[in-house]
PDB file of N, CA and C in Angstrom:
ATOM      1  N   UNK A   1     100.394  56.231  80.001  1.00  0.00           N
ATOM      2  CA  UNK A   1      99.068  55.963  79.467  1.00  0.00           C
ATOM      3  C   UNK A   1      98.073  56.834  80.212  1.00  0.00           C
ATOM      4  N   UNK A   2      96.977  57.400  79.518  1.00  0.00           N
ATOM      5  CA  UNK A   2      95.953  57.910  80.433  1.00  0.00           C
ATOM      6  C   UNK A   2      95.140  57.448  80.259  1.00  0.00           C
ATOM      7  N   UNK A   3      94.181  58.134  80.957  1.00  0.00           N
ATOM      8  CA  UNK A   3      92.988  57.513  81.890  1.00  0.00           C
ATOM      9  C   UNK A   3      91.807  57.789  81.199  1.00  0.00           C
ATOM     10  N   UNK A   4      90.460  57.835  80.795  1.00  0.00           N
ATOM     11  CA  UNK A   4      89.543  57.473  80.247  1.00  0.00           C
ATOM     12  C   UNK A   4      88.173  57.415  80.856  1.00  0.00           C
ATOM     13  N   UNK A   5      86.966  58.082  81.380  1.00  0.00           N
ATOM     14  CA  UNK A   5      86.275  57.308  82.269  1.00  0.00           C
ATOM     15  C   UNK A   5      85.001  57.215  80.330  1.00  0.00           C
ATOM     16  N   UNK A   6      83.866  56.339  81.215  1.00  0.00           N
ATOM     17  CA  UNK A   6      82.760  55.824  80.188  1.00  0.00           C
ATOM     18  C   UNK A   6      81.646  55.833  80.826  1.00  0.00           C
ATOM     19  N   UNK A   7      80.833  55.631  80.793  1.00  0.00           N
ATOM     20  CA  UNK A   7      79.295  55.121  81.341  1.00  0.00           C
ATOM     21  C   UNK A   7      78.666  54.057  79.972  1.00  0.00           C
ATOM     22  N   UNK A   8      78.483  53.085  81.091  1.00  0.00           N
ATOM     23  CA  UNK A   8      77.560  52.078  80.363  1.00  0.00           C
ATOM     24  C   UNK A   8      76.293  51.597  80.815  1.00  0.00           C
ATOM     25  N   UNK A   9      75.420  51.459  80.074  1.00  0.00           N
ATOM     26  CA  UNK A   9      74.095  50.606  80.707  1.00  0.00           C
ATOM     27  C   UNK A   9      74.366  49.696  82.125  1.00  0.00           C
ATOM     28  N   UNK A  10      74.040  49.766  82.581  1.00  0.00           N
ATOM     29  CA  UNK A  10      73.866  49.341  83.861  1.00  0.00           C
ATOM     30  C   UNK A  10      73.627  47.782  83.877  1.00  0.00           C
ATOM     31  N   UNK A  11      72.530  47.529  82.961  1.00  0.00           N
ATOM     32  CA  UNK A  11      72.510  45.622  82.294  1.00  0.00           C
ATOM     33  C   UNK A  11      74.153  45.298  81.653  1.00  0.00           C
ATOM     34  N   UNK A  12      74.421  46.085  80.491  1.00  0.00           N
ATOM     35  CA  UNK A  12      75.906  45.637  80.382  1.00  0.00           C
ATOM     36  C   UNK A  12      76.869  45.912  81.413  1.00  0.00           C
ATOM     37  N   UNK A  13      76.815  46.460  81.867  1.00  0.00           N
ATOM     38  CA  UNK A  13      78.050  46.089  83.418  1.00  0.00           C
ATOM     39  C   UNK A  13      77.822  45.160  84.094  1.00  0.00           C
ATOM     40  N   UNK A  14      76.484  44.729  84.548  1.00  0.00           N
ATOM     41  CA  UNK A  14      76.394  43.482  85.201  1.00  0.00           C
ATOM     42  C   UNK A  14      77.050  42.460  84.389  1.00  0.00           C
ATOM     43  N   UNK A  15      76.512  42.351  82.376  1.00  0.00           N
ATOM     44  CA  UNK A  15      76.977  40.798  82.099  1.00  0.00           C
ATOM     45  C   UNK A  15      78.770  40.843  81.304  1.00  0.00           C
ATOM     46  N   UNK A  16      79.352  42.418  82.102  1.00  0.00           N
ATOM     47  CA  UNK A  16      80.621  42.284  82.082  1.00  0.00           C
ATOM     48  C   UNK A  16      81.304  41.769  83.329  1.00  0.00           C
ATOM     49  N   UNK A  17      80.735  42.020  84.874  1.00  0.00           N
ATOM     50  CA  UNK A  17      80.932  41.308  85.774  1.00  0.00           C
ATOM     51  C   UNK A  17      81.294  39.746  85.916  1.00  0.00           C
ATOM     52  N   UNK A  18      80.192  39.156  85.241  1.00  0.00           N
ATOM     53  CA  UNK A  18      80.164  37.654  84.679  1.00  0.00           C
ATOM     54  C   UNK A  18      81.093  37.183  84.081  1.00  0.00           C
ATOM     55  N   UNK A  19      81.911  38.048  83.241  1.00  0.00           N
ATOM     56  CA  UNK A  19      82.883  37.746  82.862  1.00  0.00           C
ATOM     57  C   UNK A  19      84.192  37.732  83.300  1.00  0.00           C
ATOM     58  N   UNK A  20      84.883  37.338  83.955  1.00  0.00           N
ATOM     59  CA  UNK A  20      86.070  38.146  84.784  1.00  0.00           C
ATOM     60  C   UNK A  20      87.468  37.745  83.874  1.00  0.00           C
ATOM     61  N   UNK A  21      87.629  36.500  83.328  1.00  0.00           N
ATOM     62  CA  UNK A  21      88.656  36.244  82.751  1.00  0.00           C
ATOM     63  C   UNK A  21      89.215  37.477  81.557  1.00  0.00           C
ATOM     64  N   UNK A  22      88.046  38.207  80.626  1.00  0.00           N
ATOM     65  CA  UNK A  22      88.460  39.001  80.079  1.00  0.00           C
ATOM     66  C   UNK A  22      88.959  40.311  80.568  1.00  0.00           C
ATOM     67  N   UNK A  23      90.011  40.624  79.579  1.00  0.00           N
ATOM     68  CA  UNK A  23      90.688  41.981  80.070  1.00  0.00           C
ATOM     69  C   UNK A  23      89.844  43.463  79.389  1.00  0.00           C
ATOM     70  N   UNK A  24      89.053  43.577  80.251  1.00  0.00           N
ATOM     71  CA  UNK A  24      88.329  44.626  79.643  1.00  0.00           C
ATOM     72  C   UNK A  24      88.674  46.102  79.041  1.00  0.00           C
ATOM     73  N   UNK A  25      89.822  46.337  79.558  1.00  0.00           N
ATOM     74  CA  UNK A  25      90.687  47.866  78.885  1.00  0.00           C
ATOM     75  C   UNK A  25      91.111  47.278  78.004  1.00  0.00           C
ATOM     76  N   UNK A  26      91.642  46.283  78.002  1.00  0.00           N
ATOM     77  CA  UNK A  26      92.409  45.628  76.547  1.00  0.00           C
ATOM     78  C   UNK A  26      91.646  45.737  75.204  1.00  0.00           C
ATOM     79  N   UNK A  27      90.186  45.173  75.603  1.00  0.00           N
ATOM     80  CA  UNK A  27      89.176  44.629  74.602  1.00  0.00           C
ATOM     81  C   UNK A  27      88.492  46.750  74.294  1.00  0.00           C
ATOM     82  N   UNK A  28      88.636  47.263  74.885  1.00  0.00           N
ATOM     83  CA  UNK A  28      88.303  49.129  75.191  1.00  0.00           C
ATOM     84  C   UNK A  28      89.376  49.814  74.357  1.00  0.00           C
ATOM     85  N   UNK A  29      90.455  49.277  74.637  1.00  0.00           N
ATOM     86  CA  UNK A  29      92.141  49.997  73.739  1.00  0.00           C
ATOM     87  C   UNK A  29      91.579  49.467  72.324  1.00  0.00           C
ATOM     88  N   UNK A  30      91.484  47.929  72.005  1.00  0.00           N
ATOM     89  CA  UNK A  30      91.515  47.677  70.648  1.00  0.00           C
ATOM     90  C   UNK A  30      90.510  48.386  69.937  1.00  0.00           C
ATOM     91  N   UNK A  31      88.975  48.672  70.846  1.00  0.00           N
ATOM     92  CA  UNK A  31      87.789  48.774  70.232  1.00  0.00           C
ATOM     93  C   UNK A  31      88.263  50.287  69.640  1.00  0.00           C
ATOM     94  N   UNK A  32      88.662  50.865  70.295  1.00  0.00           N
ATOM     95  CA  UNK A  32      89.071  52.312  70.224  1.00  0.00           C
ATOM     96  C   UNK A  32      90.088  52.725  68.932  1.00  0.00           C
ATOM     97  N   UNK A  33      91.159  51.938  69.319  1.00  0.00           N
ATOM     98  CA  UNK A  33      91.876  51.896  68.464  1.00  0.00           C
ATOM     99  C   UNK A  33      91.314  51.529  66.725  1.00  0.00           C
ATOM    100  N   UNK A  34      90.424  50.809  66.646  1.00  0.00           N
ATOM    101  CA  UNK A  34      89.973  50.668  65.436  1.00  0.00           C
ATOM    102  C   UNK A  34      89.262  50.966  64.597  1.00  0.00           C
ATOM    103  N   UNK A  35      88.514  51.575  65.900  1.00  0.00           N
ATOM    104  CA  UNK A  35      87.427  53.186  65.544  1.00  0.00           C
ATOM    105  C   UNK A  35      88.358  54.398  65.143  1.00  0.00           C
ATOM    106  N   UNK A  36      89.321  54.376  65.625  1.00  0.00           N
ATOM    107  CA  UNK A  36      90.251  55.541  65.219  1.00  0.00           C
ATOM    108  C   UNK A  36      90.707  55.569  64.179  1.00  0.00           C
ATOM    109  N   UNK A  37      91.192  54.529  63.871  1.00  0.00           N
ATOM    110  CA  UNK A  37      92.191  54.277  62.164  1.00  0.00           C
ATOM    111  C   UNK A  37      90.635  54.543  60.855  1.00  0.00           C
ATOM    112  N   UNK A  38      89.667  53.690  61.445  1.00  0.00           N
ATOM    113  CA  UNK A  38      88.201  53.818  59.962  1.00  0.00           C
ATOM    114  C   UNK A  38      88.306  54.937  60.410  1.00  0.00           C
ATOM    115  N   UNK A  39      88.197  55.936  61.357  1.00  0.00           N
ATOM    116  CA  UNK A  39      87.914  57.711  61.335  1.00  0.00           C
ATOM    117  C   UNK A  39      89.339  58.290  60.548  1.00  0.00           C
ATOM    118  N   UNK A  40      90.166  58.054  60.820  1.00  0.00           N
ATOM    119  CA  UNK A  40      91.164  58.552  60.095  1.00  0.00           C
ATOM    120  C   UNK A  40      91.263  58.244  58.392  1.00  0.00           C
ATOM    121  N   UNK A  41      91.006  56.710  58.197  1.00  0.00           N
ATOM    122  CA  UNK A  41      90.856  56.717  56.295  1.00  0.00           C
ATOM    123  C   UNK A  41      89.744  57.564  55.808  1.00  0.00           C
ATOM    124  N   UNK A  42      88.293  57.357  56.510  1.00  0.00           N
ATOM    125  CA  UNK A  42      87.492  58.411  56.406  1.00  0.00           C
ATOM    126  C   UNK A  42      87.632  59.675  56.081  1.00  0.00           C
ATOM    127  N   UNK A  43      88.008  60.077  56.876  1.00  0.00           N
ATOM    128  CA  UNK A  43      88.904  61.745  56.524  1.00  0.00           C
ATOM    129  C   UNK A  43      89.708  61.393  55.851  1.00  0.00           C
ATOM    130  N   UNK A  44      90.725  60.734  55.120  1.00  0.00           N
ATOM    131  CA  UNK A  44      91.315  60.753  54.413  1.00  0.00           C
ATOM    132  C   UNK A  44      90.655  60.812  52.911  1.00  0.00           C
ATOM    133  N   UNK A  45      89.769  59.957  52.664  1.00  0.00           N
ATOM    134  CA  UNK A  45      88.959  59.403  51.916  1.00  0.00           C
ATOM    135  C   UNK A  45      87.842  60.941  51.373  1.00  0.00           C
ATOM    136  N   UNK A  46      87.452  61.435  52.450  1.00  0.00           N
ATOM    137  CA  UNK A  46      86.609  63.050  52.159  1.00  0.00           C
ATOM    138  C   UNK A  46      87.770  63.909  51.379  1.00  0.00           C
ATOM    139  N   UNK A  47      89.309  64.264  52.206  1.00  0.00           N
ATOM    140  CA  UNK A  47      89.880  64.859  51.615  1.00  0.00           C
ATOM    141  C   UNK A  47      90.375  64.289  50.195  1.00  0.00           C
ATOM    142  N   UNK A  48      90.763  63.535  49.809  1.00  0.00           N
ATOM    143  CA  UNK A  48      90.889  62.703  48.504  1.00  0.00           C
ATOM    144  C   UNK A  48      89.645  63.437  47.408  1.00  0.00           C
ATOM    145  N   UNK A  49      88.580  62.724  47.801  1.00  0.00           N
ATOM    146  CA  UNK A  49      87.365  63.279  47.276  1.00  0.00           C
ATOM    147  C   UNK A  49      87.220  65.063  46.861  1.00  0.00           C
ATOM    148  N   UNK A  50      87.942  65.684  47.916  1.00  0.00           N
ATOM    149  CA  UNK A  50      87.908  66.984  47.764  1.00  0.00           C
ATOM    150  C   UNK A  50      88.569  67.727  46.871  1.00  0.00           C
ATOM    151  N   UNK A  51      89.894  66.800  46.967  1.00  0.00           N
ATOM    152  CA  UNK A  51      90.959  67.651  46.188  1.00  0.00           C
ATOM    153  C   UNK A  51      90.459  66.740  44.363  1.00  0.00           C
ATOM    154  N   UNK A  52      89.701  66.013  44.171  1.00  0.00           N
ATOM    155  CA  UNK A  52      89.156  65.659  42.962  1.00  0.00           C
ATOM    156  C   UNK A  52      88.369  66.203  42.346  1.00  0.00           C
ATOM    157  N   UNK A  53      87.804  66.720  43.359  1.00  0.00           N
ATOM    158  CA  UNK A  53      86.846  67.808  43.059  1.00  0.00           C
ATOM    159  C   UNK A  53      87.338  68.791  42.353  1.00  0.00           C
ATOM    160  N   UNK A  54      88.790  69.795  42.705  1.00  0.00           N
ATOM    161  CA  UNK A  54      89.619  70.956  42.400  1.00  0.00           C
ATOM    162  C   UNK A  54      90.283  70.385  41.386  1.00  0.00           C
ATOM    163  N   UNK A  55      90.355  69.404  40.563  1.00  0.00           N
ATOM    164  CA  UNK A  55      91.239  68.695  39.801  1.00  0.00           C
ATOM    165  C   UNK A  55      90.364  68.905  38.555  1.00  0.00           C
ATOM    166  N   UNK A  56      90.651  69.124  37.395  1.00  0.00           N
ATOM    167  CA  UNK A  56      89.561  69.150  36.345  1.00  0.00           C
ATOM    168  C   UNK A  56      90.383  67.642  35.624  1.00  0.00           C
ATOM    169  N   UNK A  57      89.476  67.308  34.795  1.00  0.00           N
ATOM    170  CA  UNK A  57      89.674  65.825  33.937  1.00  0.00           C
ATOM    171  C   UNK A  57      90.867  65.844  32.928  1.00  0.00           C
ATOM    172  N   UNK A  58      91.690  65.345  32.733  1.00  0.00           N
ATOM    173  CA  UNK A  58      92.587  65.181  31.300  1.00  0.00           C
ATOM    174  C   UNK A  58      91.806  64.645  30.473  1.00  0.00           C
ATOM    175  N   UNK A  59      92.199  65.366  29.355  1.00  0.00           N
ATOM    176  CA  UNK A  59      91.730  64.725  28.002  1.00  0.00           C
ATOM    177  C   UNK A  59      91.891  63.286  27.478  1.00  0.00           C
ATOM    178  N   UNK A  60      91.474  62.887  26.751  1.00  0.00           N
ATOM    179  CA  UNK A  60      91.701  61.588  26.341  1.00  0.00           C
ATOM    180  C   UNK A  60      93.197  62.048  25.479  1.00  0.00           C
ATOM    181  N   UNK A  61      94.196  61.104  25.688  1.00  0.00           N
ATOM    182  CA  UNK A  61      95.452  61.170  24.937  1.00  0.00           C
ATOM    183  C   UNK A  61      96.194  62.159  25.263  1.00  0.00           C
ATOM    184  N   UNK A  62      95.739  62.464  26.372  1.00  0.00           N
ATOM    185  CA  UNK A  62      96.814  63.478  26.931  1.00  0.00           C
ATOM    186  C   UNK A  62      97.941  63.396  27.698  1.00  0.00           C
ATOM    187  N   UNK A  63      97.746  62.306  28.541  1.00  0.00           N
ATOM    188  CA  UNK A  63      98.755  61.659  28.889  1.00  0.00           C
ATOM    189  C   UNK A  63     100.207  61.278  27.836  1.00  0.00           C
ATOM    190  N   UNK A  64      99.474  60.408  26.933  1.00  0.00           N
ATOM    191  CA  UNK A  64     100.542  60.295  26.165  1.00  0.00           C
ATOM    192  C   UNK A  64     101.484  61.459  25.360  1.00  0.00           C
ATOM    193  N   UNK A  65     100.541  62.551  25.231  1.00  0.00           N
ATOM    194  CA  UNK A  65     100.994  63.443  24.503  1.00  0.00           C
ATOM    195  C   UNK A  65     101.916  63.932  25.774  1.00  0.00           C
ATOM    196  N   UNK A  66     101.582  63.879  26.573  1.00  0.00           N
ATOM    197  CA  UNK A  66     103.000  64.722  27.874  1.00  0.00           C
ATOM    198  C   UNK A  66     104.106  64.131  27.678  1.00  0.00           C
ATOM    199  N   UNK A  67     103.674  62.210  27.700  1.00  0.00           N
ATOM    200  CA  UNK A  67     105.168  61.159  27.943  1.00  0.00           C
ATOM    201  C   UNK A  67     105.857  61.471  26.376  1.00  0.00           C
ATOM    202  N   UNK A  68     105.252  61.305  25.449  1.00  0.00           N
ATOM    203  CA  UNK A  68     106.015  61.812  24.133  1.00  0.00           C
ATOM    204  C   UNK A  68     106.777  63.124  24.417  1.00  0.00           C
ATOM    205  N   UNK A  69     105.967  64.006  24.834  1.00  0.00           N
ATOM    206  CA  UNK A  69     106.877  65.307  24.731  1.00  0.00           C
ATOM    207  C   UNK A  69     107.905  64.725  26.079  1.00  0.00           C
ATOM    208  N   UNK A  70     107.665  64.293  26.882  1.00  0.00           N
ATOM    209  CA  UNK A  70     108.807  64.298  27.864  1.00  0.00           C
ATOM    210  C   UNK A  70     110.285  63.668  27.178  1.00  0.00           C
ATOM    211  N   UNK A  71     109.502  62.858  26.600  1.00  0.00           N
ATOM    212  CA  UNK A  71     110.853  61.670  26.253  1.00  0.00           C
ATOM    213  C   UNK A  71     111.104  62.362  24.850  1.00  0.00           C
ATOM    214  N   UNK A  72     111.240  63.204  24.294  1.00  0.00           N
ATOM    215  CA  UNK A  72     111.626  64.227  23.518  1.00  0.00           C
ATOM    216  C   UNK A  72     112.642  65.069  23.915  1.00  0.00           C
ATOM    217  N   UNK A  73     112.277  65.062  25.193  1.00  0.00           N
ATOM    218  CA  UNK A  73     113.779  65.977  25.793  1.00  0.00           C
ATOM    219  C   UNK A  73     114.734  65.746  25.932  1.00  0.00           C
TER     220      UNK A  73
END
């Protein structure tokens, strides 16, 4: 695992002090971790968008006209 440093407000470190029972890297891994995955669908979600963009529209009944011709073969 590596290491990580942060800076925080100086008021929130004190009323993390107060707290001692919580595991504070733990509650830092998850926060992180979940920021990571919404950044990742995000980008997923732009590229999606992008390649729709490069995609032009099918016609109405065009679909079917492919599955007919397919199942013709």
């Amino acid at each position: 695992m590596d290491v990580i440093t942060l800076r925080i407000p100086s008021e929130l470190k004190e009323k993390i002090k107060k707290r001692r029972g919580v595991n504070w890297s733990e509650v830092v891994r998850e926060a992180i971790a979940r920021r990571v995955t919404i950044e990742e669908r995000l980008e997923a979600t732009r590229r999606i968008d992008e390649a729709k963009k490069r995609v032009k529209p099918v016609e109405v009944g065009q679909l079917d006209a492919w599955v007919r011709e397919d199942r013709g073969r």
